[in-house]
C-alpha atoms as a PDB file:
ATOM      1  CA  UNK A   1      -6.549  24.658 281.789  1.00  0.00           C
ATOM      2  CA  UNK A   2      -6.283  21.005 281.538  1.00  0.00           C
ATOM      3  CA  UNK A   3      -2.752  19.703 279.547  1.00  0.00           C
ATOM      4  CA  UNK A   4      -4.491  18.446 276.547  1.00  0.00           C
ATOM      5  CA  UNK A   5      -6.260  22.006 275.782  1.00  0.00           C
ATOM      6  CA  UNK A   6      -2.783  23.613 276.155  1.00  0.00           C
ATOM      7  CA  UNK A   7      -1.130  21.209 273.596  1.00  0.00           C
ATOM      8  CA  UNK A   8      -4.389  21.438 271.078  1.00  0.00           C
ATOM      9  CA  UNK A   9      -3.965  25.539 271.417  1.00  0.00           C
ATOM     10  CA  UNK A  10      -0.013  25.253 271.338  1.00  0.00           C
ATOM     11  CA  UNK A  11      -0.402  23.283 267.990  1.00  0.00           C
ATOM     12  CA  UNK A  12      -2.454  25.479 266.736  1.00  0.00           C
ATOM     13  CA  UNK A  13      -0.503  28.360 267.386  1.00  0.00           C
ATOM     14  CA  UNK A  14       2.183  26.848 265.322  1.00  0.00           C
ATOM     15  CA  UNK A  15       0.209  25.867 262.551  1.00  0.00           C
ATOM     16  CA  UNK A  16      -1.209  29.147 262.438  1.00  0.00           C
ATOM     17  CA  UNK A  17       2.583  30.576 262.224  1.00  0.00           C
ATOM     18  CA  UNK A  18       3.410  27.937 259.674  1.00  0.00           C
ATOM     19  CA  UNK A  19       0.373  28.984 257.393  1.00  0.00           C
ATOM     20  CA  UNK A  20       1.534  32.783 257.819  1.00  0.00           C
ATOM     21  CA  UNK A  21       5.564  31.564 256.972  1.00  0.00           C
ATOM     22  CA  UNK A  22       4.185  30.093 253.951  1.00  0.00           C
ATOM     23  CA  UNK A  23       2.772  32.371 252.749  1.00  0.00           C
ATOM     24  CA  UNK A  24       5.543  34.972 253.594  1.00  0.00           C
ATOM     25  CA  UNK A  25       7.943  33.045 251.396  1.00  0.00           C
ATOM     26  CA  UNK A  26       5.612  32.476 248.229  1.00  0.00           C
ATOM     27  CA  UNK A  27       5.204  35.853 248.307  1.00  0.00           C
ATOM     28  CA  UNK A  28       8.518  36.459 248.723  1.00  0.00           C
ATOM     29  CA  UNK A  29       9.546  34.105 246.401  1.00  0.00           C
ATOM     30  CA  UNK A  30       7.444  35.588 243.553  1.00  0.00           C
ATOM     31  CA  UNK A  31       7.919  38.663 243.743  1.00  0.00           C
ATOM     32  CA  UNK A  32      11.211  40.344 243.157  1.00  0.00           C
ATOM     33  CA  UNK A  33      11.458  43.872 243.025  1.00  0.00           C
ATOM     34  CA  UNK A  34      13.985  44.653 240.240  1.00  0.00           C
ATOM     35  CA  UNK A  35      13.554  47.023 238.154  1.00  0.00           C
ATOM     36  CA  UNK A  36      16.476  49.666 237.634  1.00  0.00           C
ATOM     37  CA  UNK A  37      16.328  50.985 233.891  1.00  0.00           C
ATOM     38  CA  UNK A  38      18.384  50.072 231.509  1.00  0.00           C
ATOM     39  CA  UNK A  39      21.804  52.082 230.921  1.00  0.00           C
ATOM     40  CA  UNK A  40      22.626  51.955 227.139  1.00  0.00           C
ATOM     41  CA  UNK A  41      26.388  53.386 228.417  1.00  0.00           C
ATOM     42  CA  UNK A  42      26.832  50.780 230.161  1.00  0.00           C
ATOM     43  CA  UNK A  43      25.976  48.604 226.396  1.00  0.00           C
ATOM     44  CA  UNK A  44      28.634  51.107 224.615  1.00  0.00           C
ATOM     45  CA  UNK A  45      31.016  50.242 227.017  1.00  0.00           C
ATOM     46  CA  UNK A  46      30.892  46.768 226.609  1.00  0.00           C
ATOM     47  CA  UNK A  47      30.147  47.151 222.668  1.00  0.00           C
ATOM     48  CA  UNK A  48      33.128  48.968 222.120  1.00  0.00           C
ATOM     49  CA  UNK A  49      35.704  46.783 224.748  1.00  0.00           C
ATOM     50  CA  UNK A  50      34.566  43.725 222.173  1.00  0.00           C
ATOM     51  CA  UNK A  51      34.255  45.731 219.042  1.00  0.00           C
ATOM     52  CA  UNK A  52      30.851  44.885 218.926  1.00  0.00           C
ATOM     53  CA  UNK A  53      27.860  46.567 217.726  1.00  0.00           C
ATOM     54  CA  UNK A  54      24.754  46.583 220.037  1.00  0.00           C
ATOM     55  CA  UNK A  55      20.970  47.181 219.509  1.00  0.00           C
ATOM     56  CA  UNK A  56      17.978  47.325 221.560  1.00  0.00           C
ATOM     57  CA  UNK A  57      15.619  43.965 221.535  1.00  0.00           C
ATOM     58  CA  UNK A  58      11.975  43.622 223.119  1.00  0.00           C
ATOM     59  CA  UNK A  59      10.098  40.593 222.327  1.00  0.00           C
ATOM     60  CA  UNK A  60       6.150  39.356 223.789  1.00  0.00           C
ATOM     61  CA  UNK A  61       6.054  36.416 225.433  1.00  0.00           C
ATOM     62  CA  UNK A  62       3.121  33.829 224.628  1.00  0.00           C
ATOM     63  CA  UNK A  63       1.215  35.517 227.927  1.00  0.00           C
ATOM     64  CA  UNK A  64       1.805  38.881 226.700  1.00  0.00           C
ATOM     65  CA  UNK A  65       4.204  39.626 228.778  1.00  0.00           C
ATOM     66  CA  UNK A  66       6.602  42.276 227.185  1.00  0.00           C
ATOM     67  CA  UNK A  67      10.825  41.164 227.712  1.00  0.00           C
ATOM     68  CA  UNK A  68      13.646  43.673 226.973  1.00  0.00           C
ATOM     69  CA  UNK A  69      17.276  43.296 226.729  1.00  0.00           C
ATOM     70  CA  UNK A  70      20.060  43.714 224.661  1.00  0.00           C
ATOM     71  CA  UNK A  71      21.997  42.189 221.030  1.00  0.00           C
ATOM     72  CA  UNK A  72      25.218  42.478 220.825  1.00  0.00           C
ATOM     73  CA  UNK A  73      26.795  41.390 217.798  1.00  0.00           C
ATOM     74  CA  UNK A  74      30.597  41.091 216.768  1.00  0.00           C
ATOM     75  CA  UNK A  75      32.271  42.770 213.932  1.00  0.00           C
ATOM     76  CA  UNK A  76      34.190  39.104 213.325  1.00  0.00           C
ATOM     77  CA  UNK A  77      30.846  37.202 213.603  1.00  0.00           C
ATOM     78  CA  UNK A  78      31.067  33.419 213.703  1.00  0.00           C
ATOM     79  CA  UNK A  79      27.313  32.908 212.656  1.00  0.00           C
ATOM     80  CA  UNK A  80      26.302  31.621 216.425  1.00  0.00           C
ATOM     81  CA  UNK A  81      24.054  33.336 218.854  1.00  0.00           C
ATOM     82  CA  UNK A  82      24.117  33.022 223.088  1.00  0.00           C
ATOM     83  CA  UNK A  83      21.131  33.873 225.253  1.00  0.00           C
ATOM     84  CA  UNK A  84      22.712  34.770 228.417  1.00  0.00           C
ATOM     85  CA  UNK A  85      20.481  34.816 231.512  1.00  0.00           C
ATOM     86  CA  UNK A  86      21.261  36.446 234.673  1.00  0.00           C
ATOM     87  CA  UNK A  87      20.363  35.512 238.283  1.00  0.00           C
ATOM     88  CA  UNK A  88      17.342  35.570 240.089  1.00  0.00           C
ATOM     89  CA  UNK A  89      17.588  39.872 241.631  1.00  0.00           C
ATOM     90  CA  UNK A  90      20.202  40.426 238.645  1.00  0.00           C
ATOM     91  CA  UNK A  91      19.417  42.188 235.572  1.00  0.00           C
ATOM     92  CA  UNK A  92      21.362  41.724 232.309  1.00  0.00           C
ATOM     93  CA  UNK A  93      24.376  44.001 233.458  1.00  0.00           C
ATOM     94  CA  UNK A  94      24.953  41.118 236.322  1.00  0.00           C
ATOM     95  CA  UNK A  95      26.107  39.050 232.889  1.00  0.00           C
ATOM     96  CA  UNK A  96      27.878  40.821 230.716  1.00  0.00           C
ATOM     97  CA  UNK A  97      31.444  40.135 231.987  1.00  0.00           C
ATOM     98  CA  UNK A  98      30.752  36.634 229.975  1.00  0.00           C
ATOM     99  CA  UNK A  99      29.661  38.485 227.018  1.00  0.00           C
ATOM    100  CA  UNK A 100      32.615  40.340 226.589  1.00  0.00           C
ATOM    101  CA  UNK A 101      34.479  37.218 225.741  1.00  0.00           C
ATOM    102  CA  UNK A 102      32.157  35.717 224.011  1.00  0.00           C
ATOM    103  CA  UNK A 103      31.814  38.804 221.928  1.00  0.00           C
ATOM    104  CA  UNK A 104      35.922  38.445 221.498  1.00  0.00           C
ATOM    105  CA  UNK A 105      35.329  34.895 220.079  1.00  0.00           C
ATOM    106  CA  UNK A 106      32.625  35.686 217.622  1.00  0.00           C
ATOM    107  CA  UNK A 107      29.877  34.804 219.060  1.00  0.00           C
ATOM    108  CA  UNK A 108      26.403  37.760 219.430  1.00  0.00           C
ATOM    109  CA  UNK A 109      25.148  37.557 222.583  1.00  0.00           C
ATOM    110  CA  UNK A 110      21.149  38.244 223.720  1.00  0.00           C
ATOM    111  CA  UNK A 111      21.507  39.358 227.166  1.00  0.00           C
ATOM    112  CA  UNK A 112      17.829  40.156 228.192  1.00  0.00           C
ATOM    113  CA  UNK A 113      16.348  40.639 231.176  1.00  0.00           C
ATOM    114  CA  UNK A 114      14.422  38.155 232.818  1.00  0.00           C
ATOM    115  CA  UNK A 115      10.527  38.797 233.879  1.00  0.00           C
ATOM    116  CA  UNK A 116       9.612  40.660 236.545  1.00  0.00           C
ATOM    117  CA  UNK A 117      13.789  41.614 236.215  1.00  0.00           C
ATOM    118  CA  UNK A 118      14.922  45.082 234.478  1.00  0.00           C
ATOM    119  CA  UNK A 119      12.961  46.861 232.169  1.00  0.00           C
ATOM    120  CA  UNK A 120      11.401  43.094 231.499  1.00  0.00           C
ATOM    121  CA  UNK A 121       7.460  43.103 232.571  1.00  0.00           C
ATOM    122  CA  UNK A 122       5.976  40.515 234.570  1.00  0.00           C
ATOM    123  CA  UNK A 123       4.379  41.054 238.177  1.00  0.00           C
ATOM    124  CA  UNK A 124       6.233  37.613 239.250  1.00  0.00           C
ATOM    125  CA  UNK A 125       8.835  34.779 238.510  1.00  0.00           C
ATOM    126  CA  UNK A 126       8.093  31.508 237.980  1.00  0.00           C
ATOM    127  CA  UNK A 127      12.227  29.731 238.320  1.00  0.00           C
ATOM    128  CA  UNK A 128      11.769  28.706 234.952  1.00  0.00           C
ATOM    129  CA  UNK A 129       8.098  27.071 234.772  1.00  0.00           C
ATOM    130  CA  UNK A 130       7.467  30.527 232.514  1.00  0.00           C
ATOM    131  CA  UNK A 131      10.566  31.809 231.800  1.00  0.00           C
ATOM    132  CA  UNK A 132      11.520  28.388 229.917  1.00  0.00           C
ATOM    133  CA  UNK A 133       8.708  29.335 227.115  1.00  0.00           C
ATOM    134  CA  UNK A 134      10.401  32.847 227.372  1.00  0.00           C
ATOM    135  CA  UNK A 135      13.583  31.359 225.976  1.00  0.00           C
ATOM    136  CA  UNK A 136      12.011  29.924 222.944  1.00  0.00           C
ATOM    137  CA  UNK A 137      10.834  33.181 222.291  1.00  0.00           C
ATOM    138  CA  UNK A 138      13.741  34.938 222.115  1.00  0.00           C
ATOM    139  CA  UNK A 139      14.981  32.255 220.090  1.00  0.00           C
ATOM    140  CA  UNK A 140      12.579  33.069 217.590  1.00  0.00           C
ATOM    141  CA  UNK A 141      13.428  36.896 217.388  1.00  0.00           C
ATOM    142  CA  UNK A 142      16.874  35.883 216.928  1.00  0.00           C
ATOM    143  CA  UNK A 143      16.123  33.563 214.108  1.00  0.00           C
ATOM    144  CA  UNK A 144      14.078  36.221 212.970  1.00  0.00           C
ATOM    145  CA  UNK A 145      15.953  38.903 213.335  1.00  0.00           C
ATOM    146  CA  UNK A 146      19.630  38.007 212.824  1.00  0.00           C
ATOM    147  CA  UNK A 147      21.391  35.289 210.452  1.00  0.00           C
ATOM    148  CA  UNK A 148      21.972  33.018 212.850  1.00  0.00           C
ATOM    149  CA  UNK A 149      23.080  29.560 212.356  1.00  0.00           C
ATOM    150  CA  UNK A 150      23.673  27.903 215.476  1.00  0.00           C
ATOM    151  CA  UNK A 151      21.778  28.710 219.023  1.00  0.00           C
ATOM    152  CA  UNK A 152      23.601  28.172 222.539  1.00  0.00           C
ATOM    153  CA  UNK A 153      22.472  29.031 225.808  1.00  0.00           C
ATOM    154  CA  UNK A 154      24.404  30.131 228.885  1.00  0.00           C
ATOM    155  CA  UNK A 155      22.876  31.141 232.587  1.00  0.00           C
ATOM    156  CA  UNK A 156      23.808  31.787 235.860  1.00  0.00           C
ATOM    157  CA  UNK A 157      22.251  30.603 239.210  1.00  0.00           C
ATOM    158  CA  UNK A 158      18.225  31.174 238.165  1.00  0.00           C
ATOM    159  CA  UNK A 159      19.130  31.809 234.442  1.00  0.00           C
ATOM    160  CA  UNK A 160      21.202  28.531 234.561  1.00  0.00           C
ATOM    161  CA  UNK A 161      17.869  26.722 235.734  1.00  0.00           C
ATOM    162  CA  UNK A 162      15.826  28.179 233.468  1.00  0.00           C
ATOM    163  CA  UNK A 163      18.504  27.314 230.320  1.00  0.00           C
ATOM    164  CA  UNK A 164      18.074  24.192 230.985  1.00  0.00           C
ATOM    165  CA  UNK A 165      14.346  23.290 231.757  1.00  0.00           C
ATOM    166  CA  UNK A 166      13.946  25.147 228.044  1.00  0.00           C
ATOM    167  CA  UNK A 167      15.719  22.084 226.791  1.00  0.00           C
ATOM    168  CA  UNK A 168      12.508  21.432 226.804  1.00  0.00           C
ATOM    169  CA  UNK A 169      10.885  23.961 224.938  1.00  0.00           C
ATOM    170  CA  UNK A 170      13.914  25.503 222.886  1.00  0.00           C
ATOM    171  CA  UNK A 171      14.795  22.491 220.348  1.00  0.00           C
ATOM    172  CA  UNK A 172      17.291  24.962 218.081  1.00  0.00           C
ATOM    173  CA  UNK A 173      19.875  24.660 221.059  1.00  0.00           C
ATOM    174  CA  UNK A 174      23.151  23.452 219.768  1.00  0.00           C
ATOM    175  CA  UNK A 175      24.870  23.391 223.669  1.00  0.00           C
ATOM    176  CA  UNK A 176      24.175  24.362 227.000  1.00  0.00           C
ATOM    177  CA  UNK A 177      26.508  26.026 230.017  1.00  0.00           C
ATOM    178  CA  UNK A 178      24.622  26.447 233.209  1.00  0.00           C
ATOM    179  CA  UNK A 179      26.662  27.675 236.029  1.00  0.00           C
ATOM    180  CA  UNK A 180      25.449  26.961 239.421  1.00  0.00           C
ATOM    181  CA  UNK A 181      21.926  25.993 239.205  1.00  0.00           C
ATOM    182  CA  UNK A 182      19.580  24.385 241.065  1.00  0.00           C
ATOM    183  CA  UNK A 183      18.299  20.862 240.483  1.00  0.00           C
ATOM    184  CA  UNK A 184      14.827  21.306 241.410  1.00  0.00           C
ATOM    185  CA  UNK A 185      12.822  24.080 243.080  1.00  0.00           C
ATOM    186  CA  UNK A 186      12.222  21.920 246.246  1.00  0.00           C
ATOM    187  CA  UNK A 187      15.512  21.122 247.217  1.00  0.00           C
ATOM    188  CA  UNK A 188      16.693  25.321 246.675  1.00  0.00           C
ATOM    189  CA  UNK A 189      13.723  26.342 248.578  1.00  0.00           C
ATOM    190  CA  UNK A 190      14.938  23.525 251.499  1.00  0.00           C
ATOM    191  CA  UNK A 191      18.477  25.038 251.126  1.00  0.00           C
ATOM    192  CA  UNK A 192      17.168  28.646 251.534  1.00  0.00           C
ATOM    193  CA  UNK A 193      15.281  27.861 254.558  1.00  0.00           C
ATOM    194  CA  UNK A 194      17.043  25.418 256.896  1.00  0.00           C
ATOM    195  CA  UNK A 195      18.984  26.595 259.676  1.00  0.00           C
ATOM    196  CA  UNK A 196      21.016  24.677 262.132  1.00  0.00           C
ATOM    197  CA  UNK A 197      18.465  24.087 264.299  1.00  0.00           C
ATOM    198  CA  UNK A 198      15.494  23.301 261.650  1.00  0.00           C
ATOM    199  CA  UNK A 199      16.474  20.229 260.340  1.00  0.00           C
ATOM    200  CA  UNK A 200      15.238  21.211 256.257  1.00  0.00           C
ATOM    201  CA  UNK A 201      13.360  17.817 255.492  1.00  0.00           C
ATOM    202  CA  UNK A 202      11.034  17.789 258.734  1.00  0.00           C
ATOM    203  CA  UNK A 203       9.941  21.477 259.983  1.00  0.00           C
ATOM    204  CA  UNK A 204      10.372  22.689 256.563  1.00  0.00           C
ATOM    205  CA  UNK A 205       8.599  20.057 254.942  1.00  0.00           C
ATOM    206  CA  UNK A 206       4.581  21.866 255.785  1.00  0.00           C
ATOM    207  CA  UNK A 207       5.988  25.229 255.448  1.00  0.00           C
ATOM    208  CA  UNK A 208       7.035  24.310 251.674  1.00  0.00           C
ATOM    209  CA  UNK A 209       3.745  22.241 251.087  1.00  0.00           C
ATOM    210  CA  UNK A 210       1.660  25.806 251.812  1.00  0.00           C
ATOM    211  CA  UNK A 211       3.509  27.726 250.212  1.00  0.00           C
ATOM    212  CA  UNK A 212       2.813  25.456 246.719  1.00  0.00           C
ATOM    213  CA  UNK A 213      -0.514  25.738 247.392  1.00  0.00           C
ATOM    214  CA  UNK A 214      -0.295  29.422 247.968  1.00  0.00           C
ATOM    215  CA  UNK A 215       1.672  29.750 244.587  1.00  0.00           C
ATOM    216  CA  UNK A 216      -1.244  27.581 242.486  1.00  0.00           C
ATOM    217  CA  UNK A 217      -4.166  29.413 244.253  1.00  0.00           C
ATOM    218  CA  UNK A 218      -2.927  32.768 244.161  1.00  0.00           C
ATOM    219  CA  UNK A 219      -0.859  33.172 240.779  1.00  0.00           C
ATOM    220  CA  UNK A 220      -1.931  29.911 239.375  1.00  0.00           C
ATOM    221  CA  UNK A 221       2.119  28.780 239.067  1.00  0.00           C
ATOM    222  CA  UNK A 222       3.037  25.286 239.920  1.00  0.00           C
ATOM    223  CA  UNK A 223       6.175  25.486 241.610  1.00  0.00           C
ATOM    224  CA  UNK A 224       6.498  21.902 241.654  1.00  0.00           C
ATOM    225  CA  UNK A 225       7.506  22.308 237.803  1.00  0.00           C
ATOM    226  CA  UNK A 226      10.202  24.208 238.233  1.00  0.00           C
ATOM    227  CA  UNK A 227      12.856  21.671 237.570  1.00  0.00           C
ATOM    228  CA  UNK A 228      15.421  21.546 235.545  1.00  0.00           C
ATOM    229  CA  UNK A 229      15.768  17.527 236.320  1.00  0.00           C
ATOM    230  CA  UNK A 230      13.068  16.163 233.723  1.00  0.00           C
ATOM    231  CA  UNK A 231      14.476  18.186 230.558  1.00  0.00           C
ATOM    232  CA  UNK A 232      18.029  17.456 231.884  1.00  0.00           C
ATOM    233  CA  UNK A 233      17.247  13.667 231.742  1.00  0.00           C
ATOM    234  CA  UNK A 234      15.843  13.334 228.846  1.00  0.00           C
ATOM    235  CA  UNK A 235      17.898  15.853 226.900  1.00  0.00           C
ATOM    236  CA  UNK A 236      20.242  14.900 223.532  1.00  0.00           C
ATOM    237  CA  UNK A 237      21.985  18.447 223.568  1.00  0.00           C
ATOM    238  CA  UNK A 238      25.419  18.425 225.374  1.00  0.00           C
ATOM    239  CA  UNK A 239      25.236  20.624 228.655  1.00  0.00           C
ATOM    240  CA  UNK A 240      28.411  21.856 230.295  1.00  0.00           C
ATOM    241  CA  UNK A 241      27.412  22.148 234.412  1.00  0.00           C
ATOM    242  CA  UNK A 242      30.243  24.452 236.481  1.00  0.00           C
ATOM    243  CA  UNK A 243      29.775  24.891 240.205  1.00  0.00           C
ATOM    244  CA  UNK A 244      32.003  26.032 243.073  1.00  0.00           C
ATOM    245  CA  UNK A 245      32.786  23.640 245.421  1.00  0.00           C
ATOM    246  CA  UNK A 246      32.693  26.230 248.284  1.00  0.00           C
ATOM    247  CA  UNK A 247      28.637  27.666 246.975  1.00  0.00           C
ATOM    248  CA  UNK A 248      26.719  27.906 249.875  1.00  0.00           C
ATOM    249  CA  UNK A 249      23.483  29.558 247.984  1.00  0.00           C
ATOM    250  CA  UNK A 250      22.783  27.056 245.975  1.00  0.00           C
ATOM    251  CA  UNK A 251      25.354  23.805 247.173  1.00  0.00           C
ATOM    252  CA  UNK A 252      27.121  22.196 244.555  1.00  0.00           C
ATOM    253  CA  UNK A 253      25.456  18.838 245.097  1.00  0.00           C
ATOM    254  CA  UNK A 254      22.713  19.963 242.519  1.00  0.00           C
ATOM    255  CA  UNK A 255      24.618  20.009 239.675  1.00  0.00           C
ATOM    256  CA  UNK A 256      25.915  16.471 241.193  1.00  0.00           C
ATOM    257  CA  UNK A 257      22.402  15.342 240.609  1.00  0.00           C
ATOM    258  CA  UNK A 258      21.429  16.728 236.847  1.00  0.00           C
ATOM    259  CA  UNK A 259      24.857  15.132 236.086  1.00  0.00           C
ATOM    260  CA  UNK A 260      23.942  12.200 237.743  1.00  0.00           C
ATOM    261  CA  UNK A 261      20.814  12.470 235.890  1.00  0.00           C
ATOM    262  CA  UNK A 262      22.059  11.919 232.526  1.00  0.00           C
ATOM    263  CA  UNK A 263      25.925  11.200 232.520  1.00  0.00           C
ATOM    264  CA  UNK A 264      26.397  10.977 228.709  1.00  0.00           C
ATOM    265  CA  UNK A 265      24.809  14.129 227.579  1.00  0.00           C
ATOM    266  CA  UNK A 266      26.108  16.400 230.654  1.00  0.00           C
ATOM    267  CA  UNK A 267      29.814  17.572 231.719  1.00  0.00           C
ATOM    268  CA  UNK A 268      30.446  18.548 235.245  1.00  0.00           C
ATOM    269  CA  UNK A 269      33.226  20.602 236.759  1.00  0.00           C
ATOM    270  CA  UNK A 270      33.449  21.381 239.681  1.00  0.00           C
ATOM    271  CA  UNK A 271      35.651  24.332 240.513  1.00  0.00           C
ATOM    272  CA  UNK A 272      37.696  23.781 243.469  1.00  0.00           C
ATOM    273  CA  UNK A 273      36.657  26.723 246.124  1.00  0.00           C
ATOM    274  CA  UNK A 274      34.722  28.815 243.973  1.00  0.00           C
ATOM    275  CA  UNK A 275      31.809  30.579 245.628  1.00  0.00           C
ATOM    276  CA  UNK A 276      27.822  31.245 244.027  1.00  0.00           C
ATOM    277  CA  UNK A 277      28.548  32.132 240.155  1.00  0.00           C
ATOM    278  CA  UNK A 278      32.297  32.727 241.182  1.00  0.00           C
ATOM    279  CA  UNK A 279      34.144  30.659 238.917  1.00  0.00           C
ATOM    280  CA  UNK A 280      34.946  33.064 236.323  1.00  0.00           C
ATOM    281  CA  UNK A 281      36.509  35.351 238.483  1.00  0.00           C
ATOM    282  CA  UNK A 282      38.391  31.849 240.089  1.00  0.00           C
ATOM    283  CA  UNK A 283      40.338  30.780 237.467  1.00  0.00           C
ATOM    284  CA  UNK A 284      39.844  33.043 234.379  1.00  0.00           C
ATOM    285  CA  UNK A 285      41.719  32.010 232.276  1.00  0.00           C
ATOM    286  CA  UNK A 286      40.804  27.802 232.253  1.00  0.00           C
ATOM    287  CA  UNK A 287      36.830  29.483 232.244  1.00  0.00           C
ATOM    288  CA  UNK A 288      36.742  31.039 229.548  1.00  0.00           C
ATOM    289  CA  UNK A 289      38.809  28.391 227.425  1.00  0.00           C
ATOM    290  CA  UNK A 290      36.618  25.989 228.770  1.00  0.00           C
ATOM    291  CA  UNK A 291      32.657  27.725 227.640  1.00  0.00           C
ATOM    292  CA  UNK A 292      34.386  29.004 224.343  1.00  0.00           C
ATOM    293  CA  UNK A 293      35.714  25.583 223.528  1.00  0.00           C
ATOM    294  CA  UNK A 294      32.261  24.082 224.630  1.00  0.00           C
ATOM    295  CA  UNK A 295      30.158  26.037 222.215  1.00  0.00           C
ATOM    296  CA  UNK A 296      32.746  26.043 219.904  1.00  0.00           C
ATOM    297  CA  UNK A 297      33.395  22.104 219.336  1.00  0.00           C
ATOM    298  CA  UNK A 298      29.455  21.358 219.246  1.00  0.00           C
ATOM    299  CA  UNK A 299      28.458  23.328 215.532  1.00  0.00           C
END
């Protein structure tokens, strides 16, 4: 076999493996198999720790996709409502150690689960280019269903991208905390794929490409969109970012960039060793001073 056939078969051999990679991590991407049902002890528990009361809440997303999760509200309410979103894999329970002191301070808390999360429906996730609208819909039950009188939004990891790309879509928001997320999809999906010996912006760079197209052919989502970065820049509501220094998910040099993004509307701490969504459980104390104040000083 003369050299030239052996490269032309060798390349495509890897583009063949590339193609197949791609799609392997769309798919993967998309689809997240969570769906444990909810435990309403687990809702009493926290209720009662906060002296809370706590209800049931479904709402229909503009798709018709059906979201679950729960209310809790304080017996000393302050008139201001948080929607808490978990992690991508998480389901509300993954959040409700920062409802309990939010609870404490007054505020009710909407801890739903995500789509395609829970006891939420969906057949896929979209990292916010969905889940964004889903936001505004929940703000409208609350508004709806509650007298509420000032909105805030809080999120972890996924949730904290998807609180704040619904900047743009959720204009009731008073203040933002977003705890670890990513700046855009592109540079998460680089993170989650390089190794040592792939450098991330060259033999990652096709495998990411495919797998966009995959994601617009096949479920008809443009990953490319899901970014917090646009609403960050151009947003007027005051966003608290946190992020452990030592985060190795999803490094802390995102929130670096959406505070780079727009300096005068954003706050960034960075929390000296913390790991993914660790902070909390870091320094306690200083945390929860810190989100309660945040939401607190921005009426």
């Amino acid at each position: 076999m003369k050299k030239h056939s052996r490269i032309f078969i060798i390349a495509g051999l890897l583009a063949l493996c590339g193609i197949a990679g791609s799609l392997v991590v769309a798919n993967g991407a998309l689809h997240i198999y969570i769906r444990p049902l909810p435990d309403d002890a687990v809702a009493q528990a926290v209720a009662d720790a906060a002296r809370a009361g706590w209800q049931a809440a479904e709402v229909t997303a503009s798709d018709g996709v059906v979201l679950r999760g729960w209310l809790f509200t304080p017996y000393a309410a302050n008139g201001a409502a948080v929607i808490l979103l978990h992690g991508v894999g998480d389901t509300r329970k993954g959040v409700l150690n920062h409802a309990k002191y939010l609870l404490q301070a007054g505020f009710a808390v909407l801890a739903p689960d995500s789509r395609g999360h829970g006891a939420s429906q969906g057949d896929y996730i979209t990292y916010g280019v969905k889940e964004a609208g889903d936001v505004h819909a929940w703000g409208n039950w609350l508004f709806a269903n509650r007298p509420v009188q000032r909105l805030y939004g809080m999120g972890e990891s996924m949730g904290a991208a998807v609180i704040l790309q619904s900047l743009a879509t959720e204009p009731r928001l008073r203040a933002v905390v977003a705890e670890c997320p990513f700046a855009t999809f592109r540079e998460v999906a680089y993170d989650r794929l390089s190794t040592p010996a792939f450098p991330p912006h060259f033999s990652l760079w096709p495998i990411i490409q495919i797998g966009y197209i995959y994601a617009r052919m096949r479920y008809g989502v443009d990953l490319r969109l899901a970014s917090p970065l646009p609403a960050v820049r151009a947003t007027h509501v005051p966003v608290l970012l946190i992020h452990g220094t030592a985060d190795t998910n999803i490094p802390c040099r995102n929130s670096e960039e959406l505070h780079a993004a727009n300096p005068a509307f954003t706050t960034l701490w960075l929390v000296p060793g913390a790991t993914h969504v660790n902070a909390l459980a870091r320094d306690p104390e200083r945390y929860i001073q810190r989100v309660t104040g945040w939401f607190r000083d921005r009426r």
